[in-house]
C-alpha atoms as a PDB file:
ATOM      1  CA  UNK A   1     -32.227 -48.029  -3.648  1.00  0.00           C
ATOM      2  CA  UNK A   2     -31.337 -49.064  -0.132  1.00  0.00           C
ATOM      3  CA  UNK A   3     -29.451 -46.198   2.032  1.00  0.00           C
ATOM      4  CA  UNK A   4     -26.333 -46.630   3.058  1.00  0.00           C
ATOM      5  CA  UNK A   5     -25.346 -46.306   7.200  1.00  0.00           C
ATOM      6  CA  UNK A   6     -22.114 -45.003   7.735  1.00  0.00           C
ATOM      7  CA  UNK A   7     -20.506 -45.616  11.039  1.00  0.00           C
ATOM      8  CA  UNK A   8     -19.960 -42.570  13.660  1.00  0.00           C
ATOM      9  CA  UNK A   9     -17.257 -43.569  15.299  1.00  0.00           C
ATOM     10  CA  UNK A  10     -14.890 -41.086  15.603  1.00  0.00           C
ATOM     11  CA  UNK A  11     -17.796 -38.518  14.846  1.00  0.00           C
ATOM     12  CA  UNK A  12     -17.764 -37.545  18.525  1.00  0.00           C
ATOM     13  CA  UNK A  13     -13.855 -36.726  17.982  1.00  0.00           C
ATOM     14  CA  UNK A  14     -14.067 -34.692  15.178  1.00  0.00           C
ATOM     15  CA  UNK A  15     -17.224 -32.478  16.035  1.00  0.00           C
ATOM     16  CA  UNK A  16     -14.612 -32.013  19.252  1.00  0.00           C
ATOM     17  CA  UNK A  17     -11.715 -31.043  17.179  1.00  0.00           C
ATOM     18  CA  UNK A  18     -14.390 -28.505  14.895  1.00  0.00           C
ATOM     19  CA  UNK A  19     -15.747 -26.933  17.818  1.00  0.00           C
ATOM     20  CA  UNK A  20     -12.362 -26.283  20.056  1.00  0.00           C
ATOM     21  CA  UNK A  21     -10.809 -24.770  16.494  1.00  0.00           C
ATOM     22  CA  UNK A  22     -13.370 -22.412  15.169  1.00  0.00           C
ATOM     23  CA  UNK A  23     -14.239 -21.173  19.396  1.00  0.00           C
ATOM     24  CA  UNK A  24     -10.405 -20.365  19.122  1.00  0.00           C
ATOM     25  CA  UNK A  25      -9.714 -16.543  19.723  1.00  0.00           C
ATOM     26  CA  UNK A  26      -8.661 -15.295  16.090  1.00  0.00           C
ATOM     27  CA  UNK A  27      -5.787 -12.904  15.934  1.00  0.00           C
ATOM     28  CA  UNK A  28      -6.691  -9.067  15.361  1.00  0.00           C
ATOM     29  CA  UNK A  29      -5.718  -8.979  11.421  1.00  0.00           C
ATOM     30  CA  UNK A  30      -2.460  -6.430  11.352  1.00  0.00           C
ATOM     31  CA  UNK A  31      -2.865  -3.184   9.104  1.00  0.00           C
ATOM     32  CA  UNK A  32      -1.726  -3.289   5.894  1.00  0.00           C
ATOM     33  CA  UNK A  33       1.337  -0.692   4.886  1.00  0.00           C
ATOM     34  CA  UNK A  34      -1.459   1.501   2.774  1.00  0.00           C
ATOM     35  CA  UNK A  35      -3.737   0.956   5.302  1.00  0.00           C
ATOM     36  CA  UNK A  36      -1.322   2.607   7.883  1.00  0.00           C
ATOM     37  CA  UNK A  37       0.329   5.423   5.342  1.00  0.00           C
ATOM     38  CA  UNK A  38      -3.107   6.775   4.404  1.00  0.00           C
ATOM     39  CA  UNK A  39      -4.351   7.094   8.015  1.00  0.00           C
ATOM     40  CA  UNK A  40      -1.025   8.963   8.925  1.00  0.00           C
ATOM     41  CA  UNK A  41      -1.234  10.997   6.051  1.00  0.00           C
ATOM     42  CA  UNK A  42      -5.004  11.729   6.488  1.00  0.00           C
ATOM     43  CA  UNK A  43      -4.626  12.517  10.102  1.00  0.00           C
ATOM     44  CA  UNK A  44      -1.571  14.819   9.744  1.00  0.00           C
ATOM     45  CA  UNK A  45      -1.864  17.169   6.839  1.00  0.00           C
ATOM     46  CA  UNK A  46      -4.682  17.339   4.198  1.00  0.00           C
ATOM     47  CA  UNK A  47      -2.800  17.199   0.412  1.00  0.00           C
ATOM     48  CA  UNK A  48      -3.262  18.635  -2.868  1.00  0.00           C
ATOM     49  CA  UNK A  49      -3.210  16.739  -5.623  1.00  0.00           C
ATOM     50  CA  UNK A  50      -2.376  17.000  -9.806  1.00  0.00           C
ATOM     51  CA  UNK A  51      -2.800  14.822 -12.191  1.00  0.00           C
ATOM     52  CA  UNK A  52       0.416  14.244 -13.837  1.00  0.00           C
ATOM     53  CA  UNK A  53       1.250  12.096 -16.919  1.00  0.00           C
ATOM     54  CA  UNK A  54       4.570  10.912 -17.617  1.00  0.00           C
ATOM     55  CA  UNK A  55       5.698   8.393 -20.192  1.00  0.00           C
ATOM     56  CA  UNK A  56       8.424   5.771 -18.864  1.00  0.00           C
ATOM     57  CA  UNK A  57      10.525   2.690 -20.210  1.00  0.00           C
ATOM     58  CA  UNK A  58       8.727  -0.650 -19.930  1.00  0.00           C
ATOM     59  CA  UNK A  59      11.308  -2.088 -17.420  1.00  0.00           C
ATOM     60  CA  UNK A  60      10.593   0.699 -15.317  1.00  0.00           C
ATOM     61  CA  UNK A  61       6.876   0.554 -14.708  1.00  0.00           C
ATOM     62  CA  UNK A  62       6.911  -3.305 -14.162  1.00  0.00           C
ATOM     63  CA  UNK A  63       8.940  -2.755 -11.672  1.00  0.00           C
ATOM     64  CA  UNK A  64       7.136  -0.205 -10.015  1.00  0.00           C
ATOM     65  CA  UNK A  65       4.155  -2.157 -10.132  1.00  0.00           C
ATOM     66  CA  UNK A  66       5.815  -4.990  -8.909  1.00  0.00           C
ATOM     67  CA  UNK A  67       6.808  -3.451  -5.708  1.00  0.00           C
ATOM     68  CA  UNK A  68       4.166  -1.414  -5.103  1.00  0.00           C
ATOM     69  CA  UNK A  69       1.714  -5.211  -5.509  1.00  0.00           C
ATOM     70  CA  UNK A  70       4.649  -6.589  -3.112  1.00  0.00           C
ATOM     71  CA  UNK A  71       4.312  -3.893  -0.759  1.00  0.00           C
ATOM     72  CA  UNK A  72       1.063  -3.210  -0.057  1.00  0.00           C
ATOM     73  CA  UNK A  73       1.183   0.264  -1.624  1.00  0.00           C
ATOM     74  CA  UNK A  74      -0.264   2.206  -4.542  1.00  0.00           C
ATOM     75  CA  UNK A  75       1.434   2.658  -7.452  1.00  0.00           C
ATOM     76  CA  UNK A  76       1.013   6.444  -6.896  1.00  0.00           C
ATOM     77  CA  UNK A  77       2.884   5.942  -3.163  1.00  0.00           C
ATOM     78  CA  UNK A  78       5.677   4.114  -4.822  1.00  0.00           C
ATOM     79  CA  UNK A  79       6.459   7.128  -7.186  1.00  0.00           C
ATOM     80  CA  UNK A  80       6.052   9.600  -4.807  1.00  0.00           C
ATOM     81  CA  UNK A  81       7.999   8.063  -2.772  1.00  0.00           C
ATOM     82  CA  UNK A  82      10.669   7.664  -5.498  1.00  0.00           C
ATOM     83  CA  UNK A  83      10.367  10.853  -6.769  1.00  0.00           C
ATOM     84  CA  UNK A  84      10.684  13.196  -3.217  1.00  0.00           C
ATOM     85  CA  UNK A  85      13.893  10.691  -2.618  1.00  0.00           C
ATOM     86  CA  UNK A  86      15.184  12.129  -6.327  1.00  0.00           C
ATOM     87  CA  UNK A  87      13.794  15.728  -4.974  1.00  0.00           C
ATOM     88  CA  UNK A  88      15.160  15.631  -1.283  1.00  0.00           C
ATOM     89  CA  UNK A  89      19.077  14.210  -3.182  1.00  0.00           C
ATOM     90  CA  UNK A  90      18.913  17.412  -5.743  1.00  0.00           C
ATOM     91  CA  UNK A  91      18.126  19.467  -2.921  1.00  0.00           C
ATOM     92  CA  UNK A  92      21.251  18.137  -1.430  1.00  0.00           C
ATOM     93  CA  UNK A  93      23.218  19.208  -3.979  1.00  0.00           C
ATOM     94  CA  UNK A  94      21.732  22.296  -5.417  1.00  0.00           C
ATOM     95  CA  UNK A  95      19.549  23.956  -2.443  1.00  0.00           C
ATOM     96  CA  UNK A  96      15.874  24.352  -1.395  1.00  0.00           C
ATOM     97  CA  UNK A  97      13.841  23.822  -4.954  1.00  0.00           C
ATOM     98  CA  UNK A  98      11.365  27.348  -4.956  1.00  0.00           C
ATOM     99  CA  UNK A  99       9.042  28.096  -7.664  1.00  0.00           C
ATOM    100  CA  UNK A 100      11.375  30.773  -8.705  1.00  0.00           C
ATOM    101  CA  UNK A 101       8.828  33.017 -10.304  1.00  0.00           C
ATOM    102  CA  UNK A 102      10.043  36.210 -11.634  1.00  0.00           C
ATOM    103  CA  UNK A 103       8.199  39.604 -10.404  1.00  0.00           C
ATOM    104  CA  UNK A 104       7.379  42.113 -13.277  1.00  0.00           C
ATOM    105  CA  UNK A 105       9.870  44.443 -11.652  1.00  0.00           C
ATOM    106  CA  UNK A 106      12.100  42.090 -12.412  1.00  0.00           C
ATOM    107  CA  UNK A 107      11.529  41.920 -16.165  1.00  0.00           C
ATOM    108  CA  UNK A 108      10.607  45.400 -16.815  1.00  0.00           C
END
Protein backbone atom coordinates (compact mmCIF):
# COMPACT_ATOMS: atom_id res chain seq x y z
CA UNK A 1 0.00 0.00 0.00
CA UNK A 2 1.41 3.37 -0.94
CA UNK A 3 0.45 6.36 1.62
CA UNK A 4 -1.43 8.90 0.63
CA UNK A 5 -0.05 12.92 1.04
CA UNK A 6 -2.65 15.20 1.69
CA UNK A 7 -2.03 18.81 0.99
CA UNK A 8 -1.69 21.46 4.04
CA UNK A 9 -2.78 24.26 2.63
CA UNK A 10 -5.06 25.94 4.59
CA UNK A 11 -3.66 23.85 7.64
CA UNK A 12 -1.89 27.00 8.84
CA UNK A 13 -5.53 28.73 8.80
CA UNK A 14 -7.32 26.38 10.62
CA UNK A 15 -4.76 25.49 13.50
CA UNK A 16 -5.22 29.63 13.64
CA UNK A 17 -8.91 29.53 13.84
CA UNK A 18 -8.52 26.30 16.71
CA UNK A 19 -6.16 28.08 18.73
CA UNK A 20 -7.83 31.84 18.83
CA UNK A 21 -11.35 29.79 19.73
CA UNK A 22 -10.49 27.41 22.46
CA UNK A 23 -7.74 30.53 24.16
CA UNK A 24 -11.18 32.44 24.13
CA UNK A 25 -12.22 33.53 27.76
CA UNK A 26 -15.32 31.13 28.50
CA UNK A 27 -18.24 32.70 30.23
CA UNK A 28 -18.63 31.94 34.12
CA UNK A 29 -21.58 29.18 33.72
CA UNK A 30 -24.80 31.04 35.54
CA UNK A 31 -26.39 29.12 38.62
CA UNK A 32 -29.04 27.05 38.06
CA UNK A 33 -32.62 28.02 39.89
CA UNK A 34 -31.96 24.84 42.45
CA UNK A 35 -28.62 25.68 42.57
CA UNK A 36 -29.53 29.25 43.87
CA UNK A 37 -32.85 28.18 46.09
CA UNK A 38 -30.86 25.59 48.06
CA UNK A 39 -27.95 27.95 48.88
CA UNK A 40 -30.55 30.62 50.09
CA UNK A 41 -32.37 28.22 51.91
CA UNK A 42 -29.23 26.56 53.43
CA UNK A 43 -27.74 29.83 54.38
CA UNK A 44 -30.90 31.33 55.97
CA UNK A 45 -32.74 28.86 58.12
CA UNK A 46 -31.93 25.13 58.67
CA UNK A 47 -35.48 22.98 57.88
CA UNK A 48 -37.20 20.07 59.14
CA UNK A 49 -38.34 17.69 57.08
CA UNK A 50 -41.35 14.66 56.86
CA UNK A 51 -41.84 12.32 54.65
CA UNK A 52 -45.23 12.67 53.30
CA UNK A 53 -47.13 10.44 50.81
CA UNK A 54 -49.95 11.60 48.92
CA UNK A 55 -51.73 9.93 46.05
CA UNK A 56 -52.67 12.39 43.02
CA UNK A 57 -54.45 12.25 39.49
CA UNK A 58 -52.14 11.32 36.62
CA UNK A 59 -52.56 14.75 34.86
CA UNK A 60 -51.43 16.27 37.88
CA UNK A 61 -48.05 14.74 38.55
CA UNK A 62 -46.96 15.00 34.82
CA UNK A 63 -47.37 18.22 35.11
CA UNK A 64 -45.54 18.76 38.09
CA UNK A 65 -42.77 16.93 36.79
CA UNK A 66 -42.85 18.71 33.78
CA UNK A 67 -42.24 22.01 35.30
CA UNK A 68 -40.20 21.18 37.88
CA UNK A 69 -37.63 19.29 34.65
CA UNK A 70 -38.41 22.83 32.87
CA UNK A 71 -37.43 24.75 35.74
CA UNK A 72 -34.56 23.60 37.13
CA UNK A 73 -36.24 22.55 40.38
CA UNK A 74 -37.07 19.42 42.37
CA UNK A 75 -40.12 17.94 42.25
CA UNK A 76 -40.28 18.38 46.07
CA UNK A 77 -39.66 22.50 45.46
CA UNK A 78 -42.44 22.54 42.98
CA UNK A 79 -45.01 21.15 45.59
CA UNK A 80 -43.90 23.05 48.26
CA UNK A 81 -44.05 25.73 46.51
CA UNK A 82 -47.62 24.89 45.37
CA UNK A 83 -48.74 23.83 48.45
CA UNK A 84 -47.56 27.10 50.93
CA UNK A 85 -49.31 29.22 47.87
CA UNK A 86 -52.68 26.90 48.74
CA UNK A 87 -51.58 27.47 52.63
CA UNK A 88 -50.65 31.30 52.52
CA UNK A 89 -54.57 31.77 50.19
CA UNK A 90 -56.51 29.71 53.16
CA UNK A 91 -54.77 31.75 55.53
CA UNK A 92 -56.21 34.64 53.70
CA UNK A 93 -59.42 33.64 54.16
CA UNK A 94 -59.65 31.79 57.37
CA UNK A 95 -56.61 33.17 59.66
CA UNK A 96 -53.14 32.06 60.88
CA UNK A 97 -53.32 27.95 60.52
CA UNK A 98 -52.05 26.78 64.47
CA UNK A 99 -51.80 23.29 65.49
CA UNK A 100 -54.83 23.84 67.54
CA UNK A 101 -54.10 21.23 70.14
CA UNK A 102 -56.49 20.96 72.91
CA UNK A 103 -55.04 21.16 76.69
CA UNK A 104 -56.47 18.44 79.10
CA UNK A 105 -58.10 21.29 80.98
CA UNK A 106 -59.83 21.75 78.17
CA UNK A 107 -61.37 18.29 77.85
CA UNK A 108 -61.71 17.43 81.39
Amino acid sequence: MSEQVFPLDGFNTLESDVRSITQQTRPKEQKKPQEEQRSEKTSVIKRAWQHFTVILAVEIVVKIKAIARIEGFSIRDVVEKFLRDGIARYEQKHGVVTNRKKSIDDIL
